[in-house]
Protein backbone atom coordinates (compact mmCIF):
# COMPACT_ATOMS: atom_id res chain seq x y z
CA UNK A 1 -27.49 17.04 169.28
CA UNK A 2 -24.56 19.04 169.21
CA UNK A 3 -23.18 20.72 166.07
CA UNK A 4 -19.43 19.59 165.13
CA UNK A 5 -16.79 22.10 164.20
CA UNK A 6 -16.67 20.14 160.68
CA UNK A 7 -20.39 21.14 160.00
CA UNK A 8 -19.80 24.84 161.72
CA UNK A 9 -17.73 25.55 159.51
CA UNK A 10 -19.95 24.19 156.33
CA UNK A 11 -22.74 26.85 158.12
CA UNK A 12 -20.34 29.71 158.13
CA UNK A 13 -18.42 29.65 154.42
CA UNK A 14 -17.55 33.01 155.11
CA UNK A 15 -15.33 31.96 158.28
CA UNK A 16 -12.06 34.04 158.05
CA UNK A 17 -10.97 33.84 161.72
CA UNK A 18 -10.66 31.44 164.52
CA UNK A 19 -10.45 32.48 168.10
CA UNK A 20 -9.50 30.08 170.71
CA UNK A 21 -10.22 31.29 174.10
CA UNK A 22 -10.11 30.44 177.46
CA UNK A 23 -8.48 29.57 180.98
CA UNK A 24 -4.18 28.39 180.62
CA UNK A 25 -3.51 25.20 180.71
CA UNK A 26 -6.73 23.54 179.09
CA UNK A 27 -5.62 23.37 175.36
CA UNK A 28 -5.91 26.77 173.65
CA UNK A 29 -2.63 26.76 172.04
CA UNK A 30 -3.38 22.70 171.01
CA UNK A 31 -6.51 23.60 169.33
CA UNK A 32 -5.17 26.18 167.71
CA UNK A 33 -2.50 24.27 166.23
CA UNK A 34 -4.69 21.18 165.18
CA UNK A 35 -6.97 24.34 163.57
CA UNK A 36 -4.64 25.66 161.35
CA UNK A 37 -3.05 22.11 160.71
CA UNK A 38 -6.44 20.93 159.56
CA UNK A 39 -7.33 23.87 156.87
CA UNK A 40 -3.86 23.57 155.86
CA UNK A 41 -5.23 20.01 155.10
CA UNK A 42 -8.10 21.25 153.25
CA UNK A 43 -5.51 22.95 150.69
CA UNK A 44 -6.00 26.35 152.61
CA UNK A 45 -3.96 28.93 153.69
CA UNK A 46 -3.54 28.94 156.93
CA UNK A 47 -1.77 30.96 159.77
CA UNK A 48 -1.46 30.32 163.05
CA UNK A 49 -0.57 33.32 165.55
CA UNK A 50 0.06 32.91 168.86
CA UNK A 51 -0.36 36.22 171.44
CA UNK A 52 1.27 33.99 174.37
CA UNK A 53 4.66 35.43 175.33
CA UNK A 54 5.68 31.94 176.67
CA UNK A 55 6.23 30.75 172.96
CA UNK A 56 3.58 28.20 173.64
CA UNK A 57 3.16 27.69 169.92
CA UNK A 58 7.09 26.51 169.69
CA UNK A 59 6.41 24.33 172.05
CA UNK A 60 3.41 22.40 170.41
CA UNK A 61 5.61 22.43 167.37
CA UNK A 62 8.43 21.54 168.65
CA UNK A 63 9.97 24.12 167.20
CA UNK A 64 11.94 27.62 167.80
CA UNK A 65 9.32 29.81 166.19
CA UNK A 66 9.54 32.87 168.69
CA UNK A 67 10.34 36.10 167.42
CA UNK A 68 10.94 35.05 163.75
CA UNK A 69 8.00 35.93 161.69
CA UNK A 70 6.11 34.16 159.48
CA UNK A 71 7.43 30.87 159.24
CA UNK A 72 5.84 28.03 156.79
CA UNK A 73 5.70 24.79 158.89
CA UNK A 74 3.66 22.28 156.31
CA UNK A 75 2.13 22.97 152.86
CA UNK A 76 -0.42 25.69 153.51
CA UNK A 77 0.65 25.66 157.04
CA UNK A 78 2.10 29.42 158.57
CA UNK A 79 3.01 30.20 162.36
CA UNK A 80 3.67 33.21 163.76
CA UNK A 81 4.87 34.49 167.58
CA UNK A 82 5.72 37.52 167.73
CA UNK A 83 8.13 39.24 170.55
CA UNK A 84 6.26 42.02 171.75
CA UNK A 85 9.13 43.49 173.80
CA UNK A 86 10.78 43.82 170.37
CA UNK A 87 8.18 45.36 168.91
CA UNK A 88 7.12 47.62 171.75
CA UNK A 89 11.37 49.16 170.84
CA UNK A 90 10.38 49.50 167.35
CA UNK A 91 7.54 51.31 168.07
CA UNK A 92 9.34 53.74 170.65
CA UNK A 93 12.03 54.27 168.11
CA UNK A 94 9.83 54.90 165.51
CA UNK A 95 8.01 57.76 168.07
CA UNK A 96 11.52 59.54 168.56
CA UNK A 97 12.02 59.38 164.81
CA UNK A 98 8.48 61.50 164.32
CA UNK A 99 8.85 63.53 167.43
CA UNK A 100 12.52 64.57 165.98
CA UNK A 101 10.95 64.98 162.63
CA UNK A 102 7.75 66.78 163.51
CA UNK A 103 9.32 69.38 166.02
CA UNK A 104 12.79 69.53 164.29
CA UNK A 105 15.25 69.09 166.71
CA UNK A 106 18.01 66.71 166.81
CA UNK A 107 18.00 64.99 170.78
CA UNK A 108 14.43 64.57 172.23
CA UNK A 109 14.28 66.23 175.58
CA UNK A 110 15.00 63.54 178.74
CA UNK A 111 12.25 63.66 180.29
CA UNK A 112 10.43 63.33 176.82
CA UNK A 113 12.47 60.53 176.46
CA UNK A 114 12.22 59.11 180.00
CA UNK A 115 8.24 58.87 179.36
CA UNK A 116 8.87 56.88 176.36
CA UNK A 117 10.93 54.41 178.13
CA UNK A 118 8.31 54.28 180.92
CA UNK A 119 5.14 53.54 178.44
CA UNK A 120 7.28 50.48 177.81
CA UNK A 121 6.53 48.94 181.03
CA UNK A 122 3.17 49.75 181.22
CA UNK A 123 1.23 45.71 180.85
CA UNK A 124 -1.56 47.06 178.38
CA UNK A 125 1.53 48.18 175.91
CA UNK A 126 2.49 44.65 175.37
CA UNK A 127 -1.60 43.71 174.53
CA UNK A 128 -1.37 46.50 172.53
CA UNK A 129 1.66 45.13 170.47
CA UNK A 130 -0.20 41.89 170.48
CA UNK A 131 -3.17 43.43 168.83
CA UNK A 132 -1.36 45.76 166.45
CA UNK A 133 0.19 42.35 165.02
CA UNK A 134 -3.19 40.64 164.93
CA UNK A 135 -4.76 43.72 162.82
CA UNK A 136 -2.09 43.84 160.81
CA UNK A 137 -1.73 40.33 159.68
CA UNK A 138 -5.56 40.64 159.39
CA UNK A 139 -5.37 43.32 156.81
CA UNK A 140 -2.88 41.78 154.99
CA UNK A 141 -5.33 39.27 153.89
CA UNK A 142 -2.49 37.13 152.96
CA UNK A 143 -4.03 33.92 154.61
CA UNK A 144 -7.53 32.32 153.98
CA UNK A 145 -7.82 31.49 157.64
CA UNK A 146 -6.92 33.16 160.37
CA UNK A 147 -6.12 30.94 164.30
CA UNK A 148 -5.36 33.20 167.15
CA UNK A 149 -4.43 31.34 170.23
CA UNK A 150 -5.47 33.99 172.76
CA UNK A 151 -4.02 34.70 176.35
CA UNK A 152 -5.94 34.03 179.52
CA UNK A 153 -6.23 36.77 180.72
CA UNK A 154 -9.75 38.83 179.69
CA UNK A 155 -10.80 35.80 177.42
CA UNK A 156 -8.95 38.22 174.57
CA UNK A 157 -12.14 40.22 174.60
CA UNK A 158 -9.88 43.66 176.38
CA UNK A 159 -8.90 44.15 172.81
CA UNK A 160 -12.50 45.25 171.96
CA UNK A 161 -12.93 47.25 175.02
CA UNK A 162 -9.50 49.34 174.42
CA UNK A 163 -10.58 50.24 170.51
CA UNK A 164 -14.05 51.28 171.86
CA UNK A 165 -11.96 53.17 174.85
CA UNK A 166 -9.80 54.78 172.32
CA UNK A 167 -12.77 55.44 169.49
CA UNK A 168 -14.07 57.85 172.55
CA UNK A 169 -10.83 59.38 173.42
CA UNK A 170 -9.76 60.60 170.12
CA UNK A 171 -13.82 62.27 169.60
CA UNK A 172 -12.73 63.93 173.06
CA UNK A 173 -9.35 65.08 171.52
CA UNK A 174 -10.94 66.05 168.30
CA UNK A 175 -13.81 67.82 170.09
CA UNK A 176 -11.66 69.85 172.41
CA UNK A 177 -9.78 71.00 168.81
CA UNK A 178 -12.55 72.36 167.42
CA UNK A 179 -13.64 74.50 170.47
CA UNK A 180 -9.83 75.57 170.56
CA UNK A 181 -9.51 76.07 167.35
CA UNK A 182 -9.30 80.15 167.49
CA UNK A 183 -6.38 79.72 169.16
CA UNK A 184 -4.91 77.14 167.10
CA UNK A 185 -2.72 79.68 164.95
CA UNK A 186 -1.73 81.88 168.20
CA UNK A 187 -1.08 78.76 170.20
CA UNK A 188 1.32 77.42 167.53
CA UNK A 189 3.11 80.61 167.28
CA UNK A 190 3.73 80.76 170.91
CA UNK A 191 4.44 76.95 170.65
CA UNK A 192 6.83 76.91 167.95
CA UNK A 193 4.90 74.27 166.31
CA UNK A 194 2.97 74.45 162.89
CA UNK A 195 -0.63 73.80 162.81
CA UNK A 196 -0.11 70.83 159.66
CA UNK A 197 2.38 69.11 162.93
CA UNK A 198 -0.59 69.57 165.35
CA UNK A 199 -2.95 67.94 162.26
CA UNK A 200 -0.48 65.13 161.67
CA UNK A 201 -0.97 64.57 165.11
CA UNK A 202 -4.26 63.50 164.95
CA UNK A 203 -3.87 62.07 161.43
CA UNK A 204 -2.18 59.37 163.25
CA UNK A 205 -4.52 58.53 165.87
CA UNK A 206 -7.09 58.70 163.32
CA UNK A 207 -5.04 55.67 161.75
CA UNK A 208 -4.84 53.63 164.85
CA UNK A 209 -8.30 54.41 165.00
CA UNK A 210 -9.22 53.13 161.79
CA UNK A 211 -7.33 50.38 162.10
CA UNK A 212 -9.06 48.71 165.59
CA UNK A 213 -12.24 49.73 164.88
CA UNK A 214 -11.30 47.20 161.34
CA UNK A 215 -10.39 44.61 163.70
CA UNK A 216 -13.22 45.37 165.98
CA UNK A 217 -15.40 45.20 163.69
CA UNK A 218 -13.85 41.83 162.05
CA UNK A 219 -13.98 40.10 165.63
CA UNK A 220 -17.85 41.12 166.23
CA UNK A 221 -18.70 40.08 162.87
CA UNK A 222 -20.20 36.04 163.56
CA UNK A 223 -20.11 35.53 159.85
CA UNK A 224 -16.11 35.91 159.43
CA UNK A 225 -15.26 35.67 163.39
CA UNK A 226 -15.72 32.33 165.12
CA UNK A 227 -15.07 32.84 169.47
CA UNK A 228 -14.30 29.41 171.10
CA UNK A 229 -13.65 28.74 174.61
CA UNK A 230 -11.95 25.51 175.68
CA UNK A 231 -12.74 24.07 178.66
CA UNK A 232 -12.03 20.72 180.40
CA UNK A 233 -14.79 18.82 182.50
CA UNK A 234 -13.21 20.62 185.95
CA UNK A 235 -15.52 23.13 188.00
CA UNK A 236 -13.27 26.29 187.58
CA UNK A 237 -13.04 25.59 184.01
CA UNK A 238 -17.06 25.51 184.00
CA UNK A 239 -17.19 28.92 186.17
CA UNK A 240 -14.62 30.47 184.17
CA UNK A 241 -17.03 29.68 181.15
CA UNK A 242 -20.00 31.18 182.06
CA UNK A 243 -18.50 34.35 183.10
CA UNK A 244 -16.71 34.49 179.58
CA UNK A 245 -20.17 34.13 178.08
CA UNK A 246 -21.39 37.46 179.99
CA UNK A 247 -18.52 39.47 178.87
CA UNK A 248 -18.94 38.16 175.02
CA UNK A 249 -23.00 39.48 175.27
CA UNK A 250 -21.59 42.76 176.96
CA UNK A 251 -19.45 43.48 174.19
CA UNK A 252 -21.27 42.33 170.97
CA UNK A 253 -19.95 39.01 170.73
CA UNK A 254 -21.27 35.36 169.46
CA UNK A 255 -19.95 32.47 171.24
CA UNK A 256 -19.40 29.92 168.56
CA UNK A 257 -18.77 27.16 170.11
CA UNK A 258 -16.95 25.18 173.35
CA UNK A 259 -14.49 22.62 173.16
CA UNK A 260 -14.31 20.07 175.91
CA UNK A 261 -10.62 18.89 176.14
CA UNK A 262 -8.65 16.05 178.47
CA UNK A 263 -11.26 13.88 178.31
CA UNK A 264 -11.26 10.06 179.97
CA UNK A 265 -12.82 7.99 177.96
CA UNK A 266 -15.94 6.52 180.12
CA UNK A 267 -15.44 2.84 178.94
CA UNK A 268 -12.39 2.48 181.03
CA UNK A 269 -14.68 2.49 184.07
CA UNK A 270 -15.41 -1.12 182.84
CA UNK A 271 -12.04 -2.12 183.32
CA UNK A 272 -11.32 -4.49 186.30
CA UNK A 273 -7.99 -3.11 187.05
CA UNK A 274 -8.22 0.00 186.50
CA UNK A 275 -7.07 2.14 189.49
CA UNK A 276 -8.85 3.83 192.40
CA UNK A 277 -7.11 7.08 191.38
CA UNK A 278 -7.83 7.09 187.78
CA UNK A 279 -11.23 5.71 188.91
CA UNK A 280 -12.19 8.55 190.72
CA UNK A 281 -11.04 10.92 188.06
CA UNK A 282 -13.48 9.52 185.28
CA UNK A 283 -16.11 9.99 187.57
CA UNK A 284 -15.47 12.97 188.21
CA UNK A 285 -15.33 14.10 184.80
CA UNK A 286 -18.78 12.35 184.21
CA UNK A 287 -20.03 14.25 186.80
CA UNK A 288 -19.22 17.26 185.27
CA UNK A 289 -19.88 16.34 181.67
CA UNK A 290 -23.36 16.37 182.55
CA UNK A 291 -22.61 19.87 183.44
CA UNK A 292 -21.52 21.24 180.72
CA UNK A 293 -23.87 19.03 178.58
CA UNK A 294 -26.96 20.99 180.23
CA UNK A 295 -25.37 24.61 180.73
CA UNK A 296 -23.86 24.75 177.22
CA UNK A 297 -25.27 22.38 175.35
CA UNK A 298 -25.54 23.71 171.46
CA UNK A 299 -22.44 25.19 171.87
CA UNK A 300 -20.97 22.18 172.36
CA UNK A 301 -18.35 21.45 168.55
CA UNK A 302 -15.42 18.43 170.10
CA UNK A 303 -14.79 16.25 172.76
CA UNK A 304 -11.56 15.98 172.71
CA UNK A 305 -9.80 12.78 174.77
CA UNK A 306 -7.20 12.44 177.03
CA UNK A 307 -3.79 11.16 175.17
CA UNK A 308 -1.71 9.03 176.42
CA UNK A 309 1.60 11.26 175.84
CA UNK A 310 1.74 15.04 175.13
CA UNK A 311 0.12 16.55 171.70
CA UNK A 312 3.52 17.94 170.91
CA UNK A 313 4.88 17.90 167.28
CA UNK A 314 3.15 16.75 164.04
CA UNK A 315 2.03 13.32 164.54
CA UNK A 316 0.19 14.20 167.77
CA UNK A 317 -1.11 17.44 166.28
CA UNK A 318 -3.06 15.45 163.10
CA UNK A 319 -4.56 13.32 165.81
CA UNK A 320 -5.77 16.42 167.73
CA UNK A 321 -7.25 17.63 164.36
CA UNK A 322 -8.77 14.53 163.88
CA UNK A 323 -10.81 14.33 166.71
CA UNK A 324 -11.15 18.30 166.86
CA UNK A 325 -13.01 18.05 162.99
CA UNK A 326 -13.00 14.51 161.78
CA UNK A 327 -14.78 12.45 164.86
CA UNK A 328 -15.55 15.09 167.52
CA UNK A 329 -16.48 12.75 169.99
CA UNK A 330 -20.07 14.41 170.30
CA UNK A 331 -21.52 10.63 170.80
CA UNK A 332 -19.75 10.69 173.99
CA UNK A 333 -22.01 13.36 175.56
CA UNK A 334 -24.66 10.69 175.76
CA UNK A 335 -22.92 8.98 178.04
CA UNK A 336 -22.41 11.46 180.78
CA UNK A 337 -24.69 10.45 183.54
């Protein structure tokens, strides 16, 4: 059978961080919420951080959370969202400020200035933003548990690739120094910069290096780290699934777990008036329970069921906790023809 997310968790004491992950629409950003809800429960500190830029977090909440920091919802209960356009300007502010400071001049050339406006647009500044937050609120270690609600897109996995990218950049930067680094004081001259603005240069990087390889090396760690993919008994949801599971073993990482979501409870098929439509749908779903019963089986933690109304604010959030750690619905499985 199955292992729950309550006895997961009991396996894995050193659990820091909670990664939902996963297609839109199936119930990251729920699960999430019922996460941090629950250890907030427990008496632990808890903070929920969503890297959505839809403010899909406010919306489970029911509140305008977007934008404002750290914001205590419950005892023990934190939620974050950041605005990433907001801090993408801080960031190119605070680049003017060292460019100004390191080459001492008082207006940053335009077209200097025009690239800096560009980078803004680029989409992997905004995941970059996203990240910068999530390693920084990770070395805070303000929180006993950490719940990311992650974006479709790349399963939140990209986030490893671009700190491995940017480990091998910087030993290509640092590499081409050294070979160059004759020149260094007649280059500098010429330049009109000093060799200690050149070094701060790559004292930066150096940071940003240190700093996602920490994170890296937090997300590929099983013991603190915990990777879970919701998915709901639909065949693109299954698909979508498996191919996450190839790019977690391509980049070092332990799938801890699925989540099946938007369930139909099977005993309604032994209703008399229940519907053709809704009929059909449990059926469906059985079919595909099977599905995922066979192709994921162990990883298997909830069943979570269909509700009859939205799991939007408090009340319907402890109920999605409930049956997220509290009665996971695992006996259900059995029943999948």
């Amino acid at each position: 059978m199955a292992q729950s997310m309550k006895d997961f968790i009991k396996l894995h004491p050193k659990l820091k961080v909670i990664i939902y992950a996963g297609k839109g629409g199936l119930g990251k950003t729920t699960c999430s919420a019922a996460t941090g809800y629950w250890y907030a429960k427990q008496g632990q500190r808890s903070l929920c951080f969503s890297t959505d830029p839809q403010a899909s977090l406010s919306d489970i909440f029911e509140r305008d959370l977007f934008g404002k920091g750290e914001q205590e919802l419950a005892r023990n209960l934190f939620v974050v969202e950041i605005d990433a356009d907001r801090k993408i300007s801080s960031f190119q502010d605070e680049v003017r400020k060292q460019i100004r400071d390191m080459y001492g001049i008082d207006e940053i050339p335009k077209e200097i200035d025009e690239y800096i406006n560009t980078a803004s647009y680029e989409p992997a500044m905004h995941e970059s933003a996203t990240y910068d937050a999530m390693a920084a609120l990770l070395a805070s270690r303000k929180y006993d548990v950490y719940v990311f609600d992650m974006p479709p897109f790349g399963h939140g996995v990209r986030m490893i690739s671009m700190a491995k990218i940017l480990d091998a950049w910087i030993d290509k930067m640092a590499e081409a120094r050294k070979k160059a680094a004759e020149f260094k004081e007649a280059e500098a001259r010429i330049r009109g910069v000093s060799a200690e603005a050149e070094d701060a240069v790559l004292n930066e990087l150096e940071e940003i290096r240190n700093k996602l390889d920490f994170f890296r090396e937090t997300l590929t760690n099983s013991d603190t780290t915990a990777f879970l993919m919701v998915l709901i008994p639909e065949k693109m949801a299954i698909l979508d699934t498996e191919r996450a599971l190839k790019m977690f073993e391509k980049l070092g990482i332990t799938l801890s777990g699925v989540i099946v979501n938007q369930v139909y409870p099977a005993e309604l098929l032994k209703r008399p008036d229940l519907s053709e439509f809704l009929r059909n749908r449990i059926e469906m779903q059985q079919v595909y329970m099977e599905e995922i019963k066979e192709k994921f089986g162990d990883y298997i933690r909830a069943v979570i069921p269909m509700f009859d109304r939205e799991p939007k604010g408090m009340e319907m959030i402890s109920k999605v906790a409930e049956h997220l750690f509290e009665k996971p619905g695992l006996n259900s499985l059995r029943g999948a023809r």
